[in-house]
PDB file of N, CA and C in Angstrom:
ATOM      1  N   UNK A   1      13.254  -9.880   2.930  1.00  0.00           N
ATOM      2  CA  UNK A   1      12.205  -9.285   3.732  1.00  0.00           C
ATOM      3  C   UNK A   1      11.415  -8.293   2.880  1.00  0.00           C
ATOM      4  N   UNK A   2      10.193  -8.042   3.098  1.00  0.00           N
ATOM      5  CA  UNK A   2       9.401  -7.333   2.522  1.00  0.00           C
ATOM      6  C   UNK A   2       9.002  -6.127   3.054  1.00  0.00           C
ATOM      7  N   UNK A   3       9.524  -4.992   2.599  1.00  0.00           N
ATOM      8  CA  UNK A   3       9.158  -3.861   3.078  1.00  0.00           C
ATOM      9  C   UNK A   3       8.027  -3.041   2.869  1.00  0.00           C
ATOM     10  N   UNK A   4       7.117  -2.494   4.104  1.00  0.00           N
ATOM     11  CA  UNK A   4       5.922  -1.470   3.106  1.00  0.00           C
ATOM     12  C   UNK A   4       5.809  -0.383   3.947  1.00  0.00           C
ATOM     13  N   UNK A   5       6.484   0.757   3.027  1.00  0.00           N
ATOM     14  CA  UNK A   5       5.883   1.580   3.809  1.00  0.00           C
ATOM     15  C   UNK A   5       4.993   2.705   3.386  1.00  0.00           C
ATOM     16  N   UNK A   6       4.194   3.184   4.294  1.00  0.00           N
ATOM     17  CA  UNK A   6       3.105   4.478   4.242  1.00  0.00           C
ATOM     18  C   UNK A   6       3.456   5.797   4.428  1.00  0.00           C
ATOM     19  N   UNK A   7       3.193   6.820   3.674  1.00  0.00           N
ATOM     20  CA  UNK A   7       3.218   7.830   3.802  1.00  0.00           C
ATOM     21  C   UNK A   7       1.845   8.677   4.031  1.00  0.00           C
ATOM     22  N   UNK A   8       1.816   9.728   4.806  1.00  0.00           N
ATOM     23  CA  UNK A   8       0.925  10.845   5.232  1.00  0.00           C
ATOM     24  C   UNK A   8       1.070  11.823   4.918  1.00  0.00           C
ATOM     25  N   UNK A   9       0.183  12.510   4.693  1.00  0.00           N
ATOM     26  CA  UNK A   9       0.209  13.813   4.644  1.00  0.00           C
ATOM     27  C   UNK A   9       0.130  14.909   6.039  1.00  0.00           C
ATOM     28  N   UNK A  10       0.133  15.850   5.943  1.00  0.00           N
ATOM     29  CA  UNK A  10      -0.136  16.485   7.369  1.00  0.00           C
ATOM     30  C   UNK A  10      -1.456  16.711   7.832  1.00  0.00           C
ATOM     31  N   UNK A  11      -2.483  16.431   6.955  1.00  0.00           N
ATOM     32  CA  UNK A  11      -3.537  15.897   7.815  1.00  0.00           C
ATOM     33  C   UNK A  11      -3.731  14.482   8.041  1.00  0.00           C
ATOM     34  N   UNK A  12      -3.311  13.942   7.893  1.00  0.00           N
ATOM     35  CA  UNK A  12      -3.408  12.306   8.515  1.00  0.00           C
ATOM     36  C   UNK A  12      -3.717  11.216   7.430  1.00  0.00           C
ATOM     37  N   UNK A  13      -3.531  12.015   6.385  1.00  0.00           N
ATOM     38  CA  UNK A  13      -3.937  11.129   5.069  1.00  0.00           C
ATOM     39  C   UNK A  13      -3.250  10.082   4.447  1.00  0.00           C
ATOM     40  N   UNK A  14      -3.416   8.916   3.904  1.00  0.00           N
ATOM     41  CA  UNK A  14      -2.416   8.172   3.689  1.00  0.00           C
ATOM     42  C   UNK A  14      -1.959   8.705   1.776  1.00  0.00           C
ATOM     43  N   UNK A  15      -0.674   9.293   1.463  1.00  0.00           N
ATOM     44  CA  UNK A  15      -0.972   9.689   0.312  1.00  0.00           C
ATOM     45  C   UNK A  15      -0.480   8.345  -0.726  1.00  0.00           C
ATOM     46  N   UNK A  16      -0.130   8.218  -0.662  1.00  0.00           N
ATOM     47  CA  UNK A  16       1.065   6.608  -1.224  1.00  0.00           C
ATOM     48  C   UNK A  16       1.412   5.700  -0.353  1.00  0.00           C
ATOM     49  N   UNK A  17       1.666   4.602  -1.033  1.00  0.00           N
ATOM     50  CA  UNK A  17       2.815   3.536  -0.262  1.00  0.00           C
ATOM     51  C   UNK A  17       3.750   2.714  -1.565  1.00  0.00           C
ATOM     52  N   UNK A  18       4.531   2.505  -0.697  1.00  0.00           N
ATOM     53  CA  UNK A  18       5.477   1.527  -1.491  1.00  0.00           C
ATOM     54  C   UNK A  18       6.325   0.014  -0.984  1.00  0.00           C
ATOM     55  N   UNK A  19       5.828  -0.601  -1.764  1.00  0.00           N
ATOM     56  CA  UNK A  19       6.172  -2.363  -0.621  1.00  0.00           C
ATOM     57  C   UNK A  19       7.452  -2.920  -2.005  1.00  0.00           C
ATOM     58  N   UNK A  20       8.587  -3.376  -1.252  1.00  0.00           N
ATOM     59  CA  UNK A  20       9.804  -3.867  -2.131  1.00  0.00           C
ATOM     60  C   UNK A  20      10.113  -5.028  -1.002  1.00  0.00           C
ATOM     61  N   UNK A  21      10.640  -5.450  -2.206  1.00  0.00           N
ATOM     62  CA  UNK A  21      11.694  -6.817  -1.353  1.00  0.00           C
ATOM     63  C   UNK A  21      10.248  -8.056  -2.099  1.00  0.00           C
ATOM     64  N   UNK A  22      11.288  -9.200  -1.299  1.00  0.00           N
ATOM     65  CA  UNK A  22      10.360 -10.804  -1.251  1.00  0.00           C
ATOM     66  C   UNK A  22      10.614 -11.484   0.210  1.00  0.00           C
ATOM     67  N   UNK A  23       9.307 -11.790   0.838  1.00  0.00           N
ATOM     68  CA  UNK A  23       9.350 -12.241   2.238  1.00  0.00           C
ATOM     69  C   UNK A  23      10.579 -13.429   2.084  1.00  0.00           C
ATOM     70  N   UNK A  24      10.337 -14.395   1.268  1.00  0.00           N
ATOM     71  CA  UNK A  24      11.630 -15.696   1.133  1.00  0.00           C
ATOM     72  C   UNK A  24      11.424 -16.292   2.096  1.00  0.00           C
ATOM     73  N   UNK A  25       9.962 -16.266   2.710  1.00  0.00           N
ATOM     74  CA  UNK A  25       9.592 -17.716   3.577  1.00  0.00           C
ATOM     75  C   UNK A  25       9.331 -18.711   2.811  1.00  0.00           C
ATOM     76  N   UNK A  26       9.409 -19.184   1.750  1.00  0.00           N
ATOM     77  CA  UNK A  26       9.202 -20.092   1.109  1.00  0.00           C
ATOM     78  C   UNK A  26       9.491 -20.162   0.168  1.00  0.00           C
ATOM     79  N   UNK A  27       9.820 -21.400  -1.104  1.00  0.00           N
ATOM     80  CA  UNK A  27      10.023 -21.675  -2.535  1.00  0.00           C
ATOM     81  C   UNK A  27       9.360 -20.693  -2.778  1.00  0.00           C
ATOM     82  N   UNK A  28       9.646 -20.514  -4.315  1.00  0.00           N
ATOM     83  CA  UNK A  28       8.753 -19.236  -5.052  1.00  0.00           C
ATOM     84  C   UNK A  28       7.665 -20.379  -5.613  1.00  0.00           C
ATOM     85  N   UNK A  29       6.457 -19.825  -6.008  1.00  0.00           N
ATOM     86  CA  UNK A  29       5.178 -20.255  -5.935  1.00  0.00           C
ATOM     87  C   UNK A  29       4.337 -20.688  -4.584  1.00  0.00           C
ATOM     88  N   UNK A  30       5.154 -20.716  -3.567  1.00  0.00           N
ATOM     89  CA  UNK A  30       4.816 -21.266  -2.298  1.00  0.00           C
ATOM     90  C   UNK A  30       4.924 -20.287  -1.155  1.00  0.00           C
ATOM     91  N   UNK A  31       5.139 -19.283  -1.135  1.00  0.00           N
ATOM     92  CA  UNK A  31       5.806 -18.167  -0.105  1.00  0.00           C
ATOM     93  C   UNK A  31       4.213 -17.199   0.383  1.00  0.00           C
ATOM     94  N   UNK A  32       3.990 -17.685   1.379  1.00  0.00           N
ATOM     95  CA  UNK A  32       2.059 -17.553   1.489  1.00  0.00           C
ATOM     96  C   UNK A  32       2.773 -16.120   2.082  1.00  0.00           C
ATOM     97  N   UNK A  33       3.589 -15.109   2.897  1.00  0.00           N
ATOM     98  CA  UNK A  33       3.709 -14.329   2.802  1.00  0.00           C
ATOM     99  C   UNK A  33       3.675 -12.992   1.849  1.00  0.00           C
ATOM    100  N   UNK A  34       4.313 -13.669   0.852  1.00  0.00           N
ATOM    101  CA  UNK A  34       4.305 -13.114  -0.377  1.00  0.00           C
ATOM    102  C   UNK A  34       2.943 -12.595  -0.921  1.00  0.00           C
ATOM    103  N   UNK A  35       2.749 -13.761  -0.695  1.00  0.00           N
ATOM    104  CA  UNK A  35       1.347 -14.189  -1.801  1.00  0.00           C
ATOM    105  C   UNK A  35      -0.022 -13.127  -1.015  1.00  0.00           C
ATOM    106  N   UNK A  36      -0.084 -13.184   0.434  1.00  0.00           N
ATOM    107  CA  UNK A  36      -0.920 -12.352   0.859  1.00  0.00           C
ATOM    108  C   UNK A  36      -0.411 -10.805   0.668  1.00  0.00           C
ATOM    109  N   UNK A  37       0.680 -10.342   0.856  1.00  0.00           N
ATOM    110  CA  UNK A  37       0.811  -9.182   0.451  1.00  0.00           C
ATOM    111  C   UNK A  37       0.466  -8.763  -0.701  1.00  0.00           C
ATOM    112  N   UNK A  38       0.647  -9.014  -1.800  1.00  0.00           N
ATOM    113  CA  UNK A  38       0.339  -8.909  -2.795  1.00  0.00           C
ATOM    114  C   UNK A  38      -0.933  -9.111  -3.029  1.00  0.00           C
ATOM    115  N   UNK A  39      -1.551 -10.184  -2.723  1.00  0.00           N
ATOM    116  CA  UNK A  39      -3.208 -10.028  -3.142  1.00  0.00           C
ATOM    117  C   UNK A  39      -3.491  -8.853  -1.936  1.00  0.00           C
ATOM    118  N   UNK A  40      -3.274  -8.453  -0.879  1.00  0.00           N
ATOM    119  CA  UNK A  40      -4.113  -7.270  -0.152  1.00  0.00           C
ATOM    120  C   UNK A  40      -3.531  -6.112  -1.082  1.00  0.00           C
ATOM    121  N   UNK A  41      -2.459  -5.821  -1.292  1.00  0.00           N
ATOM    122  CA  UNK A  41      -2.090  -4.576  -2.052  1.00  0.00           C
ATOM    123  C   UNK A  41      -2.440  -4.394  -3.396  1.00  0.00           C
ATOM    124  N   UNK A  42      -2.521  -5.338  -4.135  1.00  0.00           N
ATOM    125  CA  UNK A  42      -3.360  -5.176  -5.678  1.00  0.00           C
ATOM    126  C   UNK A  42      -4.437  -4.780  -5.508  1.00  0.00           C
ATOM    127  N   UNK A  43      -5.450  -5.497  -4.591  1.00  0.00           N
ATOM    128  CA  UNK A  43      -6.611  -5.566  -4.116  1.00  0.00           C
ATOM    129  C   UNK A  43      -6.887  -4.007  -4.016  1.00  0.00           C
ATOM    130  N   UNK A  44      -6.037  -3.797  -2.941  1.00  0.00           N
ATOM    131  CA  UNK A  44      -6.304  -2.205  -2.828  1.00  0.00           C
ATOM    132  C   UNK A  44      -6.239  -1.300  -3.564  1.00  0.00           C
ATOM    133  N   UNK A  45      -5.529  -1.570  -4.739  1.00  0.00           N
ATOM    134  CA  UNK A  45      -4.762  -0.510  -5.775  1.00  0.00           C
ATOM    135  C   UNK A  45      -6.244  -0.727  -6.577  1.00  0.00           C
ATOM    136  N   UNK A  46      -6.503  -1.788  -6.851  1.00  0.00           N
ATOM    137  CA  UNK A  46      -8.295  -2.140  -7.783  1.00  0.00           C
ATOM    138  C   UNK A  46      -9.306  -1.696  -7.230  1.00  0.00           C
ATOM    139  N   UNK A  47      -9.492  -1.752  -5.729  1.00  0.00           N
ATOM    140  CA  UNK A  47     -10.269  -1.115  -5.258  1.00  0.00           C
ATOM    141  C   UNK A  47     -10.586   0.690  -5.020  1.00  0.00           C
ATOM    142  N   UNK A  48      -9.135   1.518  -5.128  1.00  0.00           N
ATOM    143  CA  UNK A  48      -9.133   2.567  -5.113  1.00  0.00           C
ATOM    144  C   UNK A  48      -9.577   3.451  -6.292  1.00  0.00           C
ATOM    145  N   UNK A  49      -9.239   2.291  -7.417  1.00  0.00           N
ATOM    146  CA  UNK A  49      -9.464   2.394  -9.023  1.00  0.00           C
ATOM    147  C   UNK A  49     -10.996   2.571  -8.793  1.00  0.00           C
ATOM    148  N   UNK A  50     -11.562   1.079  -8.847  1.00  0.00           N
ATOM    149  CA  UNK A  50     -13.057   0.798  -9.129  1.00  0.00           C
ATOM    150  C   UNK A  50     -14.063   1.192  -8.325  1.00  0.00           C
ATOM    151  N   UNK A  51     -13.906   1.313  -6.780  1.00  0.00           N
ATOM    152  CA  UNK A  51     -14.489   2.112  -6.239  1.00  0.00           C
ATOM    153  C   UNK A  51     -14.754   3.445  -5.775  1.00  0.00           C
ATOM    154  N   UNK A  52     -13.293   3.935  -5.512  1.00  0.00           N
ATOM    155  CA  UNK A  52     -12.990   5.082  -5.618  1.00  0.00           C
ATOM    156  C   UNK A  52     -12.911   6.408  -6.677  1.00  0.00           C
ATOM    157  N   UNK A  53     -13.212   5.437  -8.131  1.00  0.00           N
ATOM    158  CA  UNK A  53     -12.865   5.737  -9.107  1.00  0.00           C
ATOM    159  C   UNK A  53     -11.869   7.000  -9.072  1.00  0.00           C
ATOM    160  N   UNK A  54     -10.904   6.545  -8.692  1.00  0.00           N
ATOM    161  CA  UNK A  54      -9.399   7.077  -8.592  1.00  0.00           C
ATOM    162  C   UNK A  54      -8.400   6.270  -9.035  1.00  0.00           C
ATOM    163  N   UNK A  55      -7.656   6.832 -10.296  1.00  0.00           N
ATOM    164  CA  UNK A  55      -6.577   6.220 -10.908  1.00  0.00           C
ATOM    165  C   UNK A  55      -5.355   7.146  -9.841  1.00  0.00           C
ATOM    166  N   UNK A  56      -4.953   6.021  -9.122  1.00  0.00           N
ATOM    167  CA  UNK A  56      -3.246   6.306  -8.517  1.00  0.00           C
ATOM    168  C   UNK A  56      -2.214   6.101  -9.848  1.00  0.00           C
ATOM    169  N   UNK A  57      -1.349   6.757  -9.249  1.00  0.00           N
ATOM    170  CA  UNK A  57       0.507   6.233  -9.576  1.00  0.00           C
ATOM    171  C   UNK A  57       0.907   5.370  -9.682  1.00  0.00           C
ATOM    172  N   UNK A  58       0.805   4.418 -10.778  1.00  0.00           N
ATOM    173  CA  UNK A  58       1.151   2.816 -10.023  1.00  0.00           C
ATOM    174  C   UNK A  58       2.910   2.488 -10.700  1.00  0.00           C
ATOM    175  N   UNK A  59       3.149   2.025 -10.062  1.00  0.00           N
ATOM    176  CA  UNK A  59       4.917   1.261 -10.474  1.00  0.00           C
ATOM    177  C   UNK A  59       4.858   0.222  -9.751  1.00  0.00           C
ATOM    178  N   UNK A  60       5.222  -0.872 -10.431  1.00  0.00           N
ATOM    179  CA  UNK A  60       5.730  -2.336 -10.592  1.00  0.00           C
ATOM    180  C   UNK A  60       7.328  -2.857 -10.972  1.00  0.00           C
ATOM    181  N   UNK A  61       7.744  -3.324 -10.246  1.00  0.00           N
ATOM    182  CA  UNK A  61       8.849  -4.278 -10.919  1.00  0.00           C
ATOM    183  C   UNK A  61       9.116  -4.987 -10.114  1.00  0.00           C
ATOM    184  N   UNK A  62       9.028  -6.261 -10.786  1.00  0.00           N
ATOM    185  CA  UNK A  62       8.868  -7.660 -10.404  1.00  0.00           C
ATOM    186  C   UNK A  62      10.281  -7.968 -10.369  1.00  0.00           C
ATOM    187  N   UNK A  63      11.497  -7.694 -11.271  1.00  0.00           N
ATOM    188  CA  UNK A  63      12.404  -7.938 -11.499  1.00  0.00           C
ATOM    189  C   UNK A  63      13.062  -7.574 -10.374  1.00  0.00           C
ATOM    190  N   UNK A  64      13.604  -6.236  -9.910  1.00  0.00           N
ATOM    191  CA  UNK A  64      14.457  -6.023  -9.268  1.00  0.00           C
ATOM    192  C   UNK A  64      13.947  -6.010  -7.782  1.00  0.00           C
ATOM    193  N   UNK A  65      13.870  -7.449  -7.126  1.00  0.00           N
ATOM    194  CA  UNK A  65      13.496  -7.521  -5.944  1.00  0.00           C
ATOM    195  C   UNK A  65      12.036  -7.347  -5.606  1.00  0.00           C
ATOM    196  N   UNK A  66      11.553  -6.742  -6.353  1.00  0.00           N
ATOM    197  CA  UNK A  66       9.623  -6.861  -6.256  1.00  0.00           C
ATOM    198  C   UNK A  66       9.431  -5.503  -5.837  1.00  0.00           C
ATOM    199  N   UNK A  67       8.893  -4.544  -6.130  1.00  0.00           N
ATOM    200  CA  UNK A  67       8.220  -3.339  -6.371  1.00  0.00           C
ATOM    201  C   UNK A  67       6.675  -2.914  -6.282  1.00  0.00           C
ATOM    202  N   UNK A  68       6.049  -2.122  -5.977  1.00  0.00           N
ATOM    203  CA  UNK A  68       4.793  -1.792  -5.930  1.00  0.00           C
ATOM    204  C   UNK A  68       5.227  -0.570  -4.930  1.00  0.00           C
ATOM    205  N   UNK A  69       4.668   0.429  -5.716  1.00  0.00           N
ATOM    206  CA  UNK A  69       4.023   1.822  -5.562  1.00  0.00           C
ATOM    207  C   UNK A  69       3.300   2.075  -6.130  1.00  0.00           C
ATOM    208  N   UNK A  70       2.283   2.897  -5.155  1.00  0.00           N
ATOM    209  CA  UNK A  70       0.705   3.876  -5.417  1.00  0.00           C
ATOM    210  C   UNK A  70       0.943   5.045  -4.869  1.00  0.00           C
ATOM    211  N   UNK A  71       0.331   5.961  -5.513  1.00  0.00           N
ATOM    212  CA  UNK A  71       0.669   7.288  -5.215  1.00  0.00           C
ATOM    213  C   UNK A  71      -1.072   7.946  -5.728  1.00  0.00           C
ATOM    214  N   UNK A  72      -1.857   8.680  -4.521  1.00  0.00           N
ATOM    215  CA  UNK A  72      -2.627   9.135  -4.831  1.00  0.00           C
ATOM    216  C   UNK A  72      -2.667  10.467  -5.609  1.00  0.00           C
ATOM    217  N   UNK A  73      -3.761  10.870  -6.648  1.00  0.00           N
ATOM    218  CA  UNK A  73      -3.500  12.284  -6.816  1.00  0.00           C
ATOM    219  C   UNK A  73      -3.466  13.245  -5.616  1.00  0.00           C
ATOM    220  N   UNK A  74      -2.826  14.621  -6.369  1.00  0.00           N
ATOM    221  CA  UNK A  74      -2.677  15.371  -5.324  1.00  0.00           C
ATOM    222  C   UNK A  74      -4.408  16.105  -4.978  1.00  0.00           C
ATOM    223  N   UNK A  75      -5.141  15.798  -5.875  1.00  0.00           N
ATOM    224  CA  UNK A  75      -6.276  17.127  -5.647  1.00  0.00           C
ATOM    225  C   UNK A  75      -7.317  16.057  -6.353  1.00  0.00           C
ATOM    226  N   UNK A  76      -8.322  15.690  -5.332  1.00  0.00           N
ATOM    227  CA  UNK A  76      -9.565  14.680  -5.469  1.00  0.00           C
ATOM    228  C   UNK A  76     -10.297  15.710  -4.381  1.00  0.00           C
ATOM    229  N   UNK A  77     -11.830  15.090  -4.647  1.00  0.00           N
ATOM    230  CA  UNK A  77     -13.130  15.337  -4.473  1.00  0.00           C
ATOM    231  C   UNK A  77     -13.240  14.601  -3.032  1.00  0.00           C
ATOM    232  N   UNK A  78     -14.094  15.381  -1.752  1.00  0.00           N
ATOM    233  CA  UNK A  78     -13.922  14.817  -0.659  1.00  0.00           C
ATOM    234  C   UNK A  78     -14.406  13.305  -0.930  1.00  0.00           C
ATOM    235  N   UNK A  79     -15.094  13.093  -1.308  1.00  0.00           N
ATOM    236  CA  UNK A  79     -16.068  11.873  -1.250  1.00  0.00           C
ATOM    237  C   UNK A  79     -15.267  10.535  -1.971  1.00  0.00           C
ATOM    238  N   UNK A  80     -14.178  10.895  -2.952  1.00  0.00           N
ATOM    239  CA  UNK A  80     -13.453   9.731  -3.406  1.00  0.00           C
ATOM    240  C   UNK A  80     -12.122   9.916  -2.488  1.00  0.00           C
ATOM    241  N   UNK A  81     -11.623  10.995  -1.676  1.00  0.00           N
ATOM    242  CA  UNK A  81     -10.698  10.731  -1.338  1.00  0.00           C
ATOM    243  C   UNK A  81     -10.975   9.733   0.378  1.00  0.00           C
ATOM    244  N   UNK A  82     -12.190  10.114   0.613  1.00  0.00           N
ATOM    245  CA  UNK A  82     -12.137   9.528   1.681  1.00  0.00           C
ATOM    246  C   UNK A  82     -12.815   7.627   1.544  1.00  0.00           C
ATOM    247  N   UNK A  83     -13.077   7.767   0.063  1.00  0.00           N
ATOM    248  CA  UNK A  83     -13.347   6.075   0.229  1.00  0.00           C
ATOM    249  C   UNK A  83     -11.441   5.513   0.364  1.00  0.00           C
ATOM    250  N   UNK A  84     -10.426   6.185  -0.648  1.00  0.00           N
ATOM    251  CA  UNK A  84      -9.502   6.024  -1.089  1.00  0.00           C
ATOM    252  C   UNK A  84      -8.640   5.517   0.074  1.00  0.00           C
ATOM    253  N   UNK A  85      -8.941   6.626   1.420  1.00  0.00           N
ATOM    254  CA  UNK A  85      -8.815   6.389   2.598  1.00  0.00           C
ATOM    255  C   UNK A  85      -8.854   5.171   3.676  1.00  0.00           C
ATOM    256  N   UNK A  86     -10.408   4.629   3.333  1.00  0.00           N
ATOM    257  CA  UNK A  86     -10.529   3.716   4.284  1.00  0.00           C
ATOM    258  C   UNK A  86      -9.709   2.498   3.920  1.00  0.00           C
ATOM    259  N   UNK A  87      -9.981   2.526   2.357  1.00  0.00           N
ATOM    260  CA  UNK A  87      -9.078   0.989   1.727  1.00  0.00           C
ATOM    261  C   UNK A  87      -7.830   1.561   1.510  1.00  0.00           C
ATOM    262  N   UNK A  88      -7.114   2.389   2.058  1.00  0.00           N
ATOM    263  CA  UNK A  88      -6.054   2.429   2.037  1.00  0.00           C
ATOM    264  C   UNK A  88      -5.112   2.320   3.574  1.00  0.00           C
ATOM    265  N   UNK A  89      -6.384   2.608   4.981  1.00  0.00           N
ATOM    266  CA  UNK A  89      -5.940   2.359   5.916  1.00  0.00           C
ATOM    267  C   UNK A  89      -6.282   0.585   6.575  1.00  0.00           C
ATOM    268  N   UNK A  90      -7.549   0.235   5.524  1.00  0.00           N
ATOM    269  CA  UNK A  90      -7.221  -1.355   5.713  1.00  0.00           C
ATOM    270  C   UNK A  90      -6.398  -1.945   4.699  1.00  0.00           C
ATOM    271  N   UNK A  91      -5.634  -1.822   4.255  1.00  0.00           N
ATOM    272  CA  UNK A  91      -4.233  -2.005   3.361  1.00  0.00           C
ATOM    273  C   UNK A  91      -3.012  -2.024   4.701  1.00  0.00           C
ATOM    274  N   UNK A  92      -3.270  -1.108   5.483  1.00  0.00           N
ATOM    275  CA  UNK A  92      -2.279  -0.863   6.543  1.00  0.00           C
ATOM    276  C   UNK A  92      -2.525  -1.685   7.539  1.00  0.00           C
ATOM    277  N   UNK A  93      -3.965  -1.945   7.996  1.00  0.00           N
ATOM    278  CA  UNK A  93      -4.460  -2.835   8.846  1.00  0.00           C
ATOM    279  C   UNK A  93      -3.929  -4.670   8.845  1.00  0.00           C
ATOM    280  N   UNK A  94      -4.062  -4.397   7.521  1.00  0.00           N
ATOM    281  CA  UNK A  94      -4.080  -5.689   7.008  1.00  0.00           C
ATOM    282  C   UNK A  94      -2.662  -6.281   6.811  1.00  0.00           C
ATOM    283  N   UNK A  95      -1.767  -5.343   6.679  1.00  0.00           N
ATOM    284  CA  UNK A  95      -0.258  -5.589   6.519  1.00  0.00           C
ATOM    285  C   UNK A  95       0.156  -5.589   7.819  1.00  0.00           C
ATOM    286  N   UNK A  96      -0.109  -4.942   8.829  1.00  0.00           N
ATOM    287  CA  UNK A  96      -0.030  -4.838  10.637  1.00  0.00           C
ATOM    288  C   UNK A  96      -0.245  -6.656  10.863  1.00  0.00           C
ATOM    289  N   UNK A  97      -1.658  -7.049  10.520  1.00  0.00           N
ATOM    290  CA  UNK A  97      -1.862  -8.374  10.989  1.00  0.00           C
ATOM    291  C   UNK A  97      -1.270  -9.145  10.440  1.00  0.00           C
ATOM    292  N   UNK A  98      -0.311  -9.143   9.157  1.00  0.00           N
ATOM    293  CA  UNK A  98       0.749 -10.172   8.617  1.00  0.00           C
ATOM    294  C   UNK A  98       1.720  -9.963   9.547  1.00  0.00           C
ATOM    295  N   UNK A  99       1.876  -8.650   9.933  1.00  0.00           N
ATOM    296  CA  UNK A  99       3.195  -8.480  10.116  1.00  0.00           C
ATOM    297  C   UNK A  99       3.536  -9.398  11.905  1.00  0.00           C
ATOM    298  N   UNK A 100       2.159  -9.302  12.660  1.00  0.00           N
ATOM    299  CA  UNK A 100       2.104  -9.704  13.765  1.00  0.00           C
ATOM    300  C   UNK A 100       2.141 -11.208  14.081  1.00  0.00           C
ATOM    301  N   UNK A 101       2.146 -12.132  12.748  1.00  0.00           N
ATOM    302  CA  UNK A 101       2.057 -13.326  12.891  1.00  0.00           C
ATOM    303  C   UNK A 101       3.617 -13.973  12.264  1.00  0.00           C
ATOM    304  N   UNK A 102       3.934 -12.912  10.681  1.00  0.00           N
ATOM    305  CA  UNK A 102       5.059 -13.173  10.452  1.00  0.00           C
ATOM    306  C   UNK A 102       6.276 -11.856  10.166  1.00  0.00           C
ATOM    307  N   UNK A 103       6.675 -11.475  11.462  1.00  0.00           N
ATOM    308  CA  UNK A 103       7.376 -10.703  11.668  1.00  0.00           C
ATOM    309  C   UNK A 103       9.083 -10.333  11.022  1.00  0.00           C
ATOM    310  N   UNK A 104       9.194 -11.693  11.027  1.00  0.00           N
ATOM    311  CA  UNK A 104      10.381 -11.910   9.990  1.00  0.00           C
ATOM    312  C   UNK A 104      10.293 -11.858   9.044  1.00  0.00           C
ATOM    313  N   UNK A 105       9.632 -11.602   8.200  1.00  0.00           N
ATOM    314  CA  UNK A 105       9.611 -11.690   6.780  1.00  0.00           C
ATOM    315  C   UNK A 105       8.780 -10.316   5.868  1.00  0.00           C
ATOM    316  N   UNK A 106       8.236  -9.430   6.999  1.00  0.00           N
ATOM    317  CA  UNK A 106       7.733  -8.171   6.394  1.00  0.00           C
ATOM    318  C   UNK A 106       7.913  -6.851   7.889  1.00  0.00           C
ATOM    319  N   UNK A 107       8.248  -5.851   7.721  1.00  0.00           N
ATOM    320  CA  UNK A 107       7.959  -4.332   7.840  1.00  0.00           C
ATOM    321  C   UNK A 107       7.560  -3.834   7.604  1.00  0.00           C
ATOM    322  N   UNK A 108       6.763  -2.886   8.639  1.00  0.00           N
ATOM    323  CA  UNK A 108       5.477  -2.238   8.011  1.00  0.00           C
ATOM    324  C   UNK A 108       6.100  -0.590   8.893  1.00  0.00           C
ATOM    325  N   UNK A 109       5.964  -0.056   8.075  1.00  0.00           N
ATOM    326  CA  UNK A 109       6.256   2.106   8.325  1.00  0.00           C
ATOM    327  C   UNK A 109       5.566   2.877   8.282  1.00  0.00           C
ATOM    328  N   UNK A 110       5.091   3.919   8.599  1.00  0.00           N
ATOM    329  CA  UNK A 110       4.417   4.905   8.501  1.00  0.00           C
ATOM    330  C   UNK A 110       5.231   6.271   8.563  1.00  0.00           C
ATOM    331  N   UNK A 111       5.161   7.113   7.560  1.00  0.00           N
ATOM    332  CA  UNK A 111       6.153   8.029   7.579  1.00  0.00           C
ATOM    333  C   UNK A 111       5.194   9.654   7.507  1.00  0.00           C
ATOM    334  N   UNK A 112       5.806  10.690   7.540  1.00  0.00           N
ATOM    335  CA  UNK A 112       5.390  11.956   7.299  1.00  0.00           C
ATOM    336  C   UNK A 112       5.659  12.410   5.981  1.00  0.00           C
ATOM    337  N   UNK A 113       4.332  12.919   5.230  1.00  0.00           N
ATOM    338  CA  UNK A 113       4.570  14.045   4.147  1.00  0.00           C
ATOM    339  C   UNK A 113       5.037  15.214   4.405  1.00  0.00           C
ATOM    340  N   UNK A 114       5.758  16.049   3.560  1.00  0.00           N
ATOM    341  CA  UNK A 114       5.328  17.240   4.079  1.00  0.00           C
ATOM    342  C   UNK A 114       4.008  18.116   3.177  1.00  0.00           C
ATOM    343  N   UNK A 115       3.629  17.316   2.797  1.00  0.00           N
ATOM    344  CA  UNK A 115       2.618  18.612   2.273  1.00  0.00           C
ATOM    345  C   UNK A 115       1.184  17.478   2.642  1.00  0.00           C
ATOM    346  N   UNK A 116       0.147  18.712   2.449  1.00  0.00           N
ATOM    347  CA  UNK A 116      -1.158  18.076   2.486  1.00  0.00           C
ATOM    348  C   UNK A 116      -2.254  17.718   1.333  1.00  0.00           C
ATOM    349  N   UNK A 117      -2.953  16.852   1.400  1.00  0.00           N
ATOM    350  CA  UNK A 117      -3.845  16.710   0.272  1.00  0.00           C
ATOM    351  C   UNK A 117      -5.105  17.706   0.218  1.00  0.00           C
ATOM    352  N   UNK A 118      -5.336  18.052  -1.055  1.00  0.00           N
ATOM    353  CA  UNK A 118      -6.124  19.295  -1.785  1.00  0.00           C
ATOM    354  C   UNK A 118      -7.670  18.519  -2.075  1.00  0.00           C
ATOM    355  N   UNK A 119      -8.497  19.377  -1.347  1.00  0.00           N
ATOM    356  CA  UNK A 119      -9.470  18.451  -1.668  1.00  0.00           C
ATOM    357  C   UNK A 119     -10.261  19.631  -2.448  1.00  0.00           C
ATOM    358  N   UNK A 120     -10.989  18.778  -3.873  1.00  0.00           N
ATOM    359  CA  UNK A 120     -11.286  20.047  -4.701  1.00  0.00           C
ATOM    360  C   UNK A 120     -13.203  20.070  -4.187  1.00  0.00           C
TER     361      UNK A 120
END
């Protein structure tokens, strides 16, 4: 199963997420679960980059069960943190509507920070 979950800050911000596991609905090369998670979450991690021009936290490992974490900086400019925002709450959107069709095979969380993001 594929886990992802979100973290907030205490204003409502999404600061990171982190998605582990492999859905295992299917052969590997074939596992369309998989395969959409991963293209929405890269997607997002490129988009936060190139549009946002915000370099996150990134960690990968493919090896031990499949990995991906992003971690925003702590202290951005209102205007990139809130693009960072929207493609980071359709990242959440978008993992909600996998999750509603294939429920078995991904979890989706939303958790509390305790601290808040610094906007410079």
């Amino acid at each position: 199963m594929i886990k992802a979950d979100f973290y907030r800050d205490t204003d409502g911000n999404i600061t990171r997420f982190t998605i582990t596991g492999h859905a295992g609905s299917g052969p590997y090369g074939y596992d369309i679960v998989c395969a959409a998670v991963s293209a929405v979450a890269i997607g997002t991690v490129n988009g936060i980059e190139g549009l946002a021009g915000i370099m996150p936290a990134v960690e990968t490992d493919d090896d031990q069960g499949g990995l991906l974490t992003a971690a925003l900086p702590s202290v951005m400019i209102q205007e990139k943190l809130t693009i960072a925002q929207i493609l980071l709450e359709n990242l959440l959107l978008e993992l909600q509507s996998i999750r509603a069709e294939y429920g078995q095979f991904l979890q989706v969380k939303t958790n509390q920070d305790a601290q808040s993001s610094t906007v410079a």
